[in-house]
C-alpha atoms as a PDB file:
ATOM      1  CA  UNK A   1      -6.672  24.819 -32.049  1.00  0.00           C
ATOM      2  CA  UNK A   2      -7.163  24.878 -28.178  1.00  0.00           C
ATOM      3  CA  UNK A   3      -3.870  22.740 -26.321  1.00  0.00           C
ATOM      4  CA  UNK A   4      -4.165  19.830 -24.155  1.00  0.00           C
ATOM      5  CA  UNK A   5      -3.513  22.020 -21.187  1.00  0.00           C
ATOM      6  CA  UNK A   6      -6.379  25.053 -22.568  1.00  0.00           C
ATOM      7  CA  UNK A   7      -9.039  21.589 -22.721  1.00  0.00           C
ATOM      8  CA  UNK A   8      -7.850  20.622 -19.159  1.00  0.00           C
ATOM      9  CA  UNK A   9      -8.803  23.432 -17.612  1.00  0.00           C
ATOM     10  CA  UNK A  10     -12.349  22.973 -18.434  1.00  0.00           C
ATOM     11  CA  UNK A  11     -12.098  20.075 -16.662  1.00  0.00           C
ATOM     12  CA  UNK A  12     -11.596  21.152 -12.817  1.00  0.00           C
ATOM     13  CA  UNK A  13     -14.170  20.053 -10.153  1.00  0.00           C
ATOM     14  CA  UNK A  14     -14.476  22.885  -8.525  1.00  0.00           C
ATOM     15  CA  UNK A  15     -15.036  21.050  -5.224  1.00  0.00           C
ATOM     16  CA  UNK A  16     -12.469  18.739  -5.050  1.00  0.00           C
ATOM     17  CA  UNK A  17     -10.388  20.383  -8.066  1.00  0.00           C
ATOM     18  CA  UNK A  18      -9.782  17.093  -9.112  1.00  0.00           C
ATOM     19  CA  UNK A  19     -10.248  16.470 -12.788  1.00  0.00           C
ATOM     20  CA  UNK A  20     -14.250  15.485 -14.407  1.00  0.00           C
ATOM     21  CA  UNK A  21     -13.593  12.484 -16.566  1.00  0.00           C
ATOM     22  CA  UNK A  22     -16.533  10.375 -17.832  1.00  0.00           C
ATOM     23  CA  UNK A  23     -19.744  10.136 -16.889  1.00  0.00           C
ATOM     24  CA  UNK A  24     -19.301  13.934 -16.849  1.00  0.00           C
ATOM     25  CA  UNK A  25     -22.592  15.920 -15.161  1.00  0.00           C
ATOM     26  CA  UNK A  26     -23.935  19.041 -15.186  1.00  0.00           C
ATOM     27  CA  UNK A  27     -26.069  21.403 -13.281  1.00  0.00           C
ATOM     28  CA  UNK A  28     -28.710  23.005 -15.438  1.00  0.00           C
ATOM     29  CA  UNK A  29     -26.991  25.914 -16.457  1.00  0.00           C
ATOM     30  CA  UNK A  30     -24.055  23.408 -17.978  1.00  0.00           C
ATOM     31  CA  UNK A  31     -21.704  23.602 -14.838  1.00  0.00           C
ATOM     32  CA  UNK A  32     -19.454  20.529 -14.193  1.00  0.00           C
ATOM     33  CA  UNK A  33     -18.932  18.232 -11.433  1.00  0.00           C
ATOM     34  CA  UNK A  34     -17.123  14.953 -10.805  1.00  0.00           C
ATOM     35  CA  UNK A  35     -19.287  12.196 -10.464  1.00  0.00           C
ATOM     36  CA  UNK A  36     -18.070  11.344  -7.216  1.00  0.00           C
ATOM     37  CA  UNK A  37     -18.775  15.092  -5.402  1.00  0.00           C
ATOM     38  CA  UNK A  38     -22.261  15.139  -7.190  1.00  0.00           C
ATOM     39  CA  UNK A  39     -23.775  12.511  -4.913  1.00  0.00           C
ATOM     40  CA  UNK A  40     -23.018  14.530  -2.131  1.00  0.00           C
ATOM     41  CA  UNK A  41     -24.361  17.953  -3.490  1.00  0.00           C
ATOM     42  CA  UNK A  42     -27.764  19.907  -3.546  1.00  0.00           C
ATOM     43  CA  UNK A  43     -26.716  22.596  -5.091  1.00  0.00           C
ATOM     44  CA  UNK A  44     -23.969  23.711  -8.106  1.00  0.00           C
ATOM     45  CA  UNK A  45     -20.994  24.988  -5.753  1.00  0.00           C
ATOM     46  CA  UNK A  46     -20.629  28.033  -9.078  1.00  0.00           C
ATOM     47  CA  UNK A  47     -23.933  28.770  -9.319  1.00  0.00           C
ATOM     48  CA  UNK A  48     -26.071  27.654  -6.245  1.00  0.00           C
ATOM     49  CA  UNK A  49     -28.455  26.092  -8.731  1.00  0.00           C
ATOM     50  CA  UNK A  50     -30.023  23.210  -7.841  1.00  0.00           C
ATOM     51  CA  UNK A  51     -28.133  20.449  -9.133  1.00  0.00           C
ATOM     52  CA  UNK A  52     -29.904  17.697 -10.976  1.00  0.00           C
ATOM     53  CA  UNK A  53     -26.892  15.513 -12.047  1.00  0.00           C
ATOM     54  CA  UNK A  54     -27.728  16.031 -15.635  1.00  0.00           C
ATOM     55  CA  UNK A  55     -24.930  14.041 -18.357  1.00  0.00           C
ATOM     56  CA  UNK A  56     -23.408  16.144 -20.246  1.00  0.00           C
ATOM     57  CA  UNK A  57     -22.351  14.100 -23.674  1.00  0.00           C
ATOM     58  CA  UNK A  58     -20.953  16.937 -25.584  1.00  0.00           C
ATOM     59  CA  UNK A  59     -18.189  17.346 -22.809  1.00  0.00           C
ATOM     60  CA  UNK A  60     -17.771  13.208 -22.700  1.00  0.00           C
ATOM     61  CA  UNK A  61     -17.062  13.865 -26.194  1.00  0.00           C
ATOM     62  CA  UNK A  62     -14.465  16.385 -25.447  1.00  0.00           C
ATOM     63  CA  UNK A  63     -12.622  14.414 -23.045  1.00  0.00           C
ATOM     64  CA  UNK A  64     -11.875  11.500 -25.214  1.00  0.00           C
ATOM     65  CA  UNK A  65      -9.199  13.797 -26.822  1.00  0.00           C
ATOM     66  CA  UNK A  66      -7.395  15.031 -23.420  1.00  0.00           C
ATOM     67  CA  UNK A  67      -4.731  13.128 -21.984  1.00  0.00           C
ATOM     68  CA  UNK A  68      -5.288  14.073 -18.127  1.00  0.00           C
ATOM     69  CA  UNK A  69      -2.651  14.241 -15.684  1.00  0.00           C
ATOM     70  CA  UNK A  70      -2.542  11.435 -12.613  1.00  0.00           C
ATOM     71  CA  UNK A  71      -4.015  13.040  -9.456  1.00  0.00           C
ATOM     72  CA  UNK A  72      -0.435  12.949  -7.685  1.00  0.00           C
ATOM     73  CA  UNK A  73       1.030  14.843 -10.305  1.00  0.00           C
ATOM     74  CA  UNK A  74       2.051  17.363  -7.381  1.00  0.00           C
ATOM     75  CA  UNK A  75       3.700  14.231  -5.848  1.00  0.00           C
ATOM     76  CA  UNK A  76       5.921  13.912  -8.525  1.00  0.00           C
ATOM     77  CA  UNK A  77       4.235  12.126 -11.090  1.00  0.00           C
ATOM     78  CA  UNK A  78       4.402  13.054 -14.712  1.00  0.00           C
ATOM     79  CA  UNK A  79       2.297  10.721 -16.403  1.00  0.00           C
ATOM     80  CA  UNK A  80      -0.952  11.804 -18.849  1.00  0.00           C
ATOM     81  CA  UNK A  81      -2.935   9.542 -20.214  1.00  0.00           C
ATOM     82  CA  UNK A  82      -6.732   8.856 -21.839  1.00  0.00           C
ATOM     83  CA  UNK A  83      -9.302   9.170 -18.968  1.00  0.00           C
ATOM     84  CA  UNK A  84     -10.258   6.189 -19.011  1.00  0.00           C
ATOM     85  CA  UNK A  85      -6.972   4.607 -18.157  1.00  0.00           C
ATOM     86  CA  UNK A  86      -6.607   7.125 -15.449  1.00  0.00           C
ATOM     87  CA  UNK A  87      -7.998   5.356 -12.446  1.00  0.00           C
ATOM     88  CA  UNK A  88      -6.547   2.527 -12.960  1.00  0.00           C
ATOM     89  CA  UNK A  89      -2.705   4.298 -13.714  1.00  0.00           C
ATOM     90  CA  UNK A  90      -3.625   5.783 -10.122  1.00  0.00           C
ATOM     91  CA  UNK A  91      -4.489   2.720  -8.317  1.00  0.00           C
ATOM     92  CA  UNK A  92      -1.024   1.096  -8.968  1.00  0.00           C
ATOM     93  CA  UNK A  93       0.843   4.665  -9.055  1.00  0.00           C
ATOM     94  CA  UNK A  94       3.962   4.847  -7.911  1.00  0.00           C
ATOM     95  CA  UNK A  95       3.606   8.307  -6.444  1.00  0.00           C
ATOM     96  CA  UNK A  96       0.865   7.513  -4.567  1.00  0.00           C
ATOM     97  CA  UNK A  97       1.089   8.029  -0.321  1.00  0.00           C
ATOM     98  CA  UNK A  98       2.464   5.540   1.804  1.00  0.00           C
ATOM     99  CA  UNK A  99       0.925   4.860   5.005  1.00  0.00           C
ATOM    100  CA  UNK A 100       2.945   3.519   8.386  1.00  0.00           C
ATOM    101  CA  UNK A 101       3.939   0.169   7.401  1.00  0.00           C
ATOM    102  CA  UNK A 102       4.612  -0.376  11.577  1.00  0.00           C
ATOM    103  CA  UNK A 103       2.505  -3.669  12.726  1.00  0.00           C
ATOM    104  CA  UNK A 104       0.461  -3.645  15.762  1.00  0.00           C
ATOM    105  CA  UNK A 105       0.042   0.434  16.786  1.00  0.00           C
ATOM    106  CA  UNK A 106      -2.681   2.775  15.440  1.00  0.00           C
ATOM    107  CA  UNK A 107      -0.205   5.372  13.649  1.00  0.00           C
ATOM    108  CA  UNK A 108      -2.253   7.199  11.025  1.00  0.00           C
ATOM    109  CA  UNK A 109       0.902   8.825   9.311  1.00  0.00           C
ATOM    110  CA  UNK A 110       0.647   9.098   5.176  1.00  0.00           C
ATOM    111  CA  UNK A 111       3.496  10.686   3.697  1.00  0.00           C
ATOM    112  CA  UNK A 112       5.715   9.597   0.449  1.00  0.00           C
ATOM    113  CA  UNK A 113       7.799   6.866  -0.253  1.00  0.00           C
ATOM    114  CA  UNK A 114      11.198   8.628   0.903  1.00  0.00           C
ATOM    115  CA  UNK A 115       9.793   9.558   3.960  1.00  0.00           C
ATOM    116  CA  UNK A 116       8.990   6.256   5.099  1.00  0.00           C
ATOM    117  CA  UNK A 117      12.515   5.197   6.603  1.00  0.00           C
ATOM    118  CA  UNK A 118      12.771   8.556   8.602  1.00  0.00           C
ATOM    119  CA  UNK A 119       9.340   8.232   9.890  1.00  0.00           C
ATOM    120  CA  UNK A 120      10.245   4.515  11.520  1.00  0.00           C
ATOM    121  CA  UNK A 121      13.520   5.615  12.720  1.00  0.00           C
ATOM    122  CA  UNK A 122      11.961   8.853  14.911  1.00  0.00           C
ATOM    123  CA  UNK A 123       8.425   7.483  15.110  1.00  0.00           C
ATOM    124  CA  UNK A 124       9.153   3.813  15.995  1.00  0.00           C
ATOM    125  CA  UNK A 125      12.416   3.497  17.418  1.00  0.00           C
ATOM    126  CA  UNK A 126      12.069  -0.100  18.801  1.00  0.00           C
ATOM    127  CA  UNK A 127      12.213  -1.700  15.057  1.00  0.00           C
ATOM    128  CA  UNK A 128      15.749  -2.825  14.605  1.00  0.00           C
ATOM    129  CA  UNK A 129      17.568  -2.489  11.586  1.00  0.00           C
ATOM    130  CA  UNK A 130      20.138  -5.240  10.190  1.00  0.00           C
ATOM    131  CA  UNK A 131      22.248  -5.123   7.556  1.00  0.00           C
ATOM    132  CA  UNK A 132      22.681  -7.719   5.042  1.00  0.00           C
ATOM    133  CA  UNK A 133      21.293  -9.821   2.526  1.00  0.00           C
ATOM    134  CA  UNK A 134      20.958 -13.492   4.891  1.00  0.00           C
ATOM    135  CA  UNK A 135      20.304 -12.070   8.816  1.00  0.00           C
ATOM    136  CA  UNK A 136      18.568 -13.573  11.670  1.00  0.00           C
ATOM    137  CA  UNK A 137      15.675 -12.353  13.363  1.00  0.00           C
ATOM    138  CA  UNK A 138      14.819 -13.992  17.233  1.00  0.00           C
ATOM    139  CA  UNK A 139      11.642 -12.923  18.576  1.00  0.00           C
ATOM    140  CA  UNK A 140      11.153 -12.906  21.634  1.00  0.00           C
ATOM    141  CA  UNK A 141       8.359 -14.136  24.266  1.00  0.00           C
ATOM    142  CA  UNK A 142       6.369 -16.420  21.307  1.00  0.00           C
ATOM    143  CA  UNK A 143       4.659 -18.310  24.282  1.00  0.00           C
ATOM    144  CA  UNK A 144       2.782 -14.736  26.054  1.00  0.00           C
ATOM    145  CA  UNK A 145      -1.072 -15.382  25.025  1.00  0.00           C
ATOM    146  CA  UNK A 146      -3.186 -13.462  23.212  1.00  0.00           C
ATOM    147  CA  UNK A 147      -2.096 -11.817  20.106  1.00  0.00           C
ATOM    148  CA  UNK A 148       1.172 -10.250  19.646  1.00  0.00           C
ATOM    149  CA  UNK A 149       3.960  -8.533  16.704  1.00  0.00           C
ATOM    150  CA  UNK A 150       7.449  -8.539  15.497  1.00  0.00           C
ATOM    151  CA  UNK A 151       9.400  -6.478  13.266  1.00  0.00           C
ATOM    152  CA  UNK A 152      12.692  -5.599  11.907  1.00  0.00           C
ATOM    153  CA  UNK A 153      14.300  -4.344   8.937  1.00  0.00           C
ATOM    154  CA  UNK A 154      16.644  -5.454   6.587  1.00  0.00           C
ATOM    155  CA  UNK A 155      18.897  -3.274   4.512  1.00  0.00           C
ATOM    156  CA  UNK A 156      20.401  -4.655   0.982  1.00  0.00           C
ATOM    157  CA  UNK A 157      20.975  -4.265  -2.502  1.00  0.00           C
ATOM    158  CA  UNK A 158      20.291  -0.276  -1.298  1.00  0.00           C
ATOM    159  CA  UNK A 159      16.789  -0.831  -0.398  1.00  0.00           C
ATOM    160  CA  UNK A 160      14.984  -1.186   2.976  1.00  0.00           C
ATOM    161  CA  UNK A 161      12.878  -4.386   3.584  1.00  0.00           C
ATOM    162  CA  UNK A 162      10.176  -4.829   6.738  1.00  0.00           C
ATOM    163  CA  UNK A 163       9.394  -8.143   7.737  1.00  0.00           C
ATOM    164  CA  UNK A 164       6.813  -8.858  10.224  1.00  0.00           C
ATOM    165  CA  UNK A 165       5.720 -11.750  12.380  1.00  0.00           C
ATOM    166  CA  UNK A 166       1.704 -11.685  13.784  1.00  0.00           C
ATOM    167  CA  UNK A 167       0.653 -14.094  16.404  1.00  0.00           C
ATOM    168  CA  UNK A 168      -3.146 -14.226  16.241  1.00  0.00           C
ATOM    169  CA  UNK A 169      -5.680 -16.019  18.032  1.00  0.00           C
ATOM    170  CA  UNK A 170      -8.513 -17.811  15.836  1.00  0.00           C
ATOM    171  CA  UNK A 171     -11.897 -18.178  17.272  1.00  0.00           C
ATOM    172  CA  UNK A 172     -11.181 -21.615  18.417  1.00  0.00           C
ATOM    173  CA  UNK A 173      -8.280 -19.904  20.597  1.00  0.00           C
ATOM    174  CA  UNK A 174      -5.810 -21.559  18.217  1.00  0.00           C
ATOM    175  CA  UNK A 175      -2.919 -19.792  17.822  1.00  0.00           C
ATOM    176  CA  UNK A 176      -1.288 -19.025  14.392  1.00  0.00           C
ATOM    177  CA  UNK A 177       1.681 -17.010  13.552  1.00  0.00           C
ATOM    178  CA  UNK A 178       2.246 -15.675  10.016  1.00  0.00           C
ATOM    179  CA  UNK A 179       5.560 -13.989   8.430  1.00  0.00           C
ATOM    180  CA  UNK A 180       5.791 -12.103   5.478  1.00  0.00           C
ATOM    181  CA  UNK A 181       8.653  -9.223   3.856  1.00  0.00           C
ATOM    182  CA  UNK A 182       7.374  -6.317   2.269  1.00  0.00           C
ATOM    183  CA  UNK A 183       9.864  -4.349   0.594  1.00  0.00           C
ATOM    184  CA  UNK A 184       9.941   0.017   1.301  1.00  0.00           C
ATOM    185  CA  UNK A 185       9.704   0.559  -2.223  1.00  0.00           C
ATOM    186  CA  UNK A 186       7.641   0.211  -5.473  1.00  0.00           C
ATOM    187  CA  UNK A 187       5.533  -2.920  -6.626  1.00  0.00           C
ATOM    188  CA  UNK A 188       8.074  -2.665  -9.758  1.00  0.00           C
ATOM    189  CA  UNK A 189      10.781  -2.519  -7.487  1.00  0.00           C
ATOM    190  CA  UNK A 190       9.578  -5.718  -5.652  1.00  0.00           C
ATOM    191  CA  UNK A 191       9.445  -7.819  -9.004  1.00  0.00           C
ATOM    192  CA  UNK A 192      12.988  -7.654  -8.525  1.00  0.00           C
ATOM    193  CA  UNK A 193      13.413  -9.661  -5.413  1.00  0.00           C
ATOM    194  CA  UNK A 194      12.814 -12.548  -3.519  1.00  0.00           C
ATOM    195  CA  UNK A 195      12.616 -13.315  -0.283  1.00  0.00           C
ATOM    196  CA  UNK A 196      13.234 -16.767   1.825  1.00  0.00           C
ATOM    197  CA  UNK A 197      12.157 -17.246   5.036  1.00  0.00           C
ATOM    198  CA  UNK A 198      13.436 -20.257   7.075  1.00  0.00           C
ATOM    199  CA  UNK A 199      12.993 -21.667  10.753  1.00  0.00           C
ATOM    200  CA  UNK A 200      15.635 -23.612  12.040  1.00  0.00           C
ATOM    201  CA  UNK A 201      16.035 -25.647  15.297  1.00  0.00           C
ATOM    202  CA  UNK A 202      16.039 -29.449  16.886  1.00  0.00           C
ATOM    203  CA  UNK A 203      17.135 -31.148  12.931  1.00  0.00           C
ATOM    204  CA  UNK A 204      13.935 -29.298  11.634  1.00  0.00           C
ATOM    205  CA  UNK A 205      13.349 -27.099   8.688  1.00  0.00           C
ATOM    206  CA  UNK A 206      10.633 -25.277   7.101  1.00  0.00           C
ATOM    207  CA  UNK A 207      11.101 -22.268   5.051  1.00  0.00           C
ATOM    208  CA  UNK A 208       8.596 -20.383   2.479  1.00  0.00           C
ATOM    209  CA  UNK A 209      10.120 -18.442  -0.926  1.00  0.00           C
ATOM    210  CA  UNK A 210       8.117 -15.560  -2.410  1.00  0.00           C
ATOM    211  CA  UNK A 211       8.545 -11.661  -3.619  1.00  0.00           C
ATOM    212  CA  UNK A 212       8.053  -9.185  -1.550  1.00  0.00           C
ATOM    213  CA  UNK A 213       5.063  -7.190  -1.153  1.00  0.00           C
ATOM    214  CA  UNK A 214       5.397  -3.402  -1.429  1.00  0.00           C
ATOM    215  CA  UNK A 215       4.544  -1.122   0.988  1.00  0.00           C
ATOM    216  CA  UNK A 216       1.904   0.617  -1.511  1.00  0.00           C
ATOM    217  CA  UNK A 217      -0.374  -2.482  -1.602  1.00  0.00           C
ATOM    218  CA  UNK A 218       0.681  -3.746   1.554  1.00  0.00           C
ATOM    219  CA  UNK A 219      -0.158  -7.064   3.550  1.00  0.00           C
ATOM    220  CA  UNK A 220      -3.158  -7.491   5.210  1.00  0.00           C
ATOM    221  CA  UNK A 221      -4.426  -9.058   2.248  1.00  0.00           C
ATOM    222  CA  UNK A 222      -1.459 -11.587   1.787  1.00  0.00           C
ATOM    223  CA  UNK A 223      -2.376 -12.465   5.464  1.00  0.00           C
ATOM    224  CA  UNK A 224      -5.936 -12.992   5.149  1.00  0.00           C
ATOM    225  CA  UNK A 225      -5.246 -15.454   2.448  1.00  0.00           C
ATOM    226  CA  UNK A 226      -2.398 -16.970   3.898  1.00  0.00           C
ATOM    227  CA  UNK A 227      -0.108 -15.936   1.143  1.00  0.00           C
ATOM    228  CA  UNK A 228       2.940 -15.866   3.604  1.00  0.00           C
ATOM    229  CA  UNK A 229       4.739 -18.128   5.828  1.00  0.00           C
ATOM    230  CA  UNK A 230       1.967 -19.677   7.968  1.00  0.00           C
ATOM    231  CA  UNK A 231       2.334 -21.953  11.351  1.00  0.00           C
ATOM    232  CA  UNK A 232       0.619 -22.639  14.499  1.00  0.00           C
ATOM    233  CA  UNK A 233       0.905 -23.013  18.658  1.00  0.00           C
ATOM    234  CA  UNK A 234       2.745 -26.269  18.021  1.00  0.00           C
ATOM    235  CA  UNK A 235       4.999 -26.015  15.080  1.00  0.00           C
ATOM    236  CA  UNK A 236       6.304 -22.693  16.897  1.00  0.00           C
ATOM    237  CA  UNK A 237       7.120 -24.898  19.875  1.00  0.00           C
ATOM    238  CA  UNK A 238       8.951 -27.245  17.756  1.00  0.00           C
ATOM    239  CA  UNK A 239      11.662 -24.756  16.746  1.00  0.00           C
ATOM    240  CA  UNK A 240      11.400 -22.348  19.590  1.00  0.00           C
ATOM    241  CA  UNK A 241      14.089 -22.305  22.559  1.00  0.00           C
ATOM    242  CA  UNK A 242      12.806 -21.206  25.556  1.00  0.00           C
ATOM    243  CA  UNK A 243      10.148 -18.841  23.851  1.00  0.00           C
ATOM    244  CA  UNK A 244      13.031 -17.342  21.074  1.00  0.00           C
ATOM    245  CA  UNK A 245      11.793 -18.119  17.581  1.00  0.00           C
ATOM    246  CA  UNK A 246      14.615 -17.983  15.083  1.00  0.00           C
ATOM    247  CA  UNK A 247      14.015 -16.467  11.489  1.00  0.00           C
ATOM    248  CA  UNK A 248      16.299 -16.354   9.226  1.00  0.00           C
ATOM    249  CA  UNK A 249      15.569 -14.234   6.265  1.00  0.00           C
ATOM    250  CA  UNK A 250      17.375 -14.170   3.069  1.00  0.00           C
ATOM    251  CA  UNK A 251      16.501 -11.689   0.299  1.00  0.00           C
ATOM    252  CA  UNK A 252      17.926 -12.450  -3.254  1.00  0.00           C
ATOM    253  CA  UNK A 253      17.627 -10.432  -6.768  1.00  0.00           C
ATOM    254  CA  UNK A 254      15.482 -12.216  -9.398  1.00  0.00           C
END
């Protein structure tokens, strides 16, 4: 009886050498591609056939009895699992590239999740680092127009935690700021933590609780639904002393 790994090996794209899970095609002399090269093909990259993206249901067949490895197994990962919980397993994988977490430049770096920290500290040395679980961040210049960012980071518990401040101009030329902590680590990792953001000044408070976005999913999308700590122009002026903006950030375990 053939082994998991024998079966596997029938299952290399030879253009992307990525694995062929299901809808697995064919060329018309019965050799495979991935569904998502084929699209892009004329011809079978084995045989120079034209290719015809014809399904091939005996190998479907086959694959429902192959626990495949997660495409960053060379990252690290050891998981294998049914094909068609793959995808999904690699969407939320732990192993998968991080990209620069640093707001507000255009640096295309992608490397792994330990290599984060020593990419900020050569690539970006203007982020400060604190230390601490309760620290104070004062940003500077709040009042310069047009659209601007902050960030520091925040060492506890072991970990290393980003959080950034964007000023952004609406189309109305309202201004609105918006804070949010992401934590340098895992999404399991930040189901661990909390994070409390408060701004204090002139007998006013207002402070926003939530956990911590990780750096594989990011926060663009926390900030396009205003799942963060969210003011405007005026509120800013409220608490700000002569264009400092106090933040004081407090991260707790769960």
């Amino acid at each position: 009886m053939a082994s998991n790994n024998d079966l596997l090996s029938l299952f290399k794209c030879p253009v992307c050498l990525d694995y062929v899970i299901p809808p697995i095609l064919k060329c018309q002399s019965g050799h495979l591609v991935c569904s998502n090269c084929c699209p892009r093909l004329i011809y079978c990259p084995t045989c120079w056939g034209p290719l015809r993206s014809i399904r091939c249901l005996m190998m479907d067949k086959v694959a429902d009895s192959v626990l495949f490895p997660c495409k960053y197994d060379c990252s690290g990962c050891a998981v294998r699992l049914p094909h068609a919980e793959k995808r999904d397993h690699e969407k939320l994988c732990e192993f998968q590239p991080c990209s620069c977490p640093c707001p507000g430049v255009s640096c295309k770096w992608q490397g792994s999740l330990d290599a984060v920290m020593p990419h900020l500290v050569h690539q970006h040395k203007p982020i400060i680092t604190l230390q601490g679980e309760d620290i104070v961040f004062l940003t500077n210049n709040i009042n310069l127009p047009g659209t601007a960012t902050w960030a520091m980071i925040q060492s506890c518990f072991g970990l290393h935690f980003m959080l950034v401040l964007e000023k952004r101009e609406e189309y109305n030329r309202d201004q609105q700021f918006f804070a949010i902590v992401q934590i340098i680590g895992t999404r399991n990792q930040a189901e661990n933590f909390a994070y409390r953001l408060a701004l204090n000044g002139h007998h006013r408070r207002l402070t926003w609780e939530a956990a911590p976005r990780s750096i594989h999913e990011g926060i663009a999308t926390a900030v396009m639904n205003k799942d963060c700590l969210v003011f405007d122009a005026i509120t800013a002026q409220l608490f700000a002393e002569n264009g400092i903006l106090r933040i004081n950030v407090t991260i707790s375990k769960c």
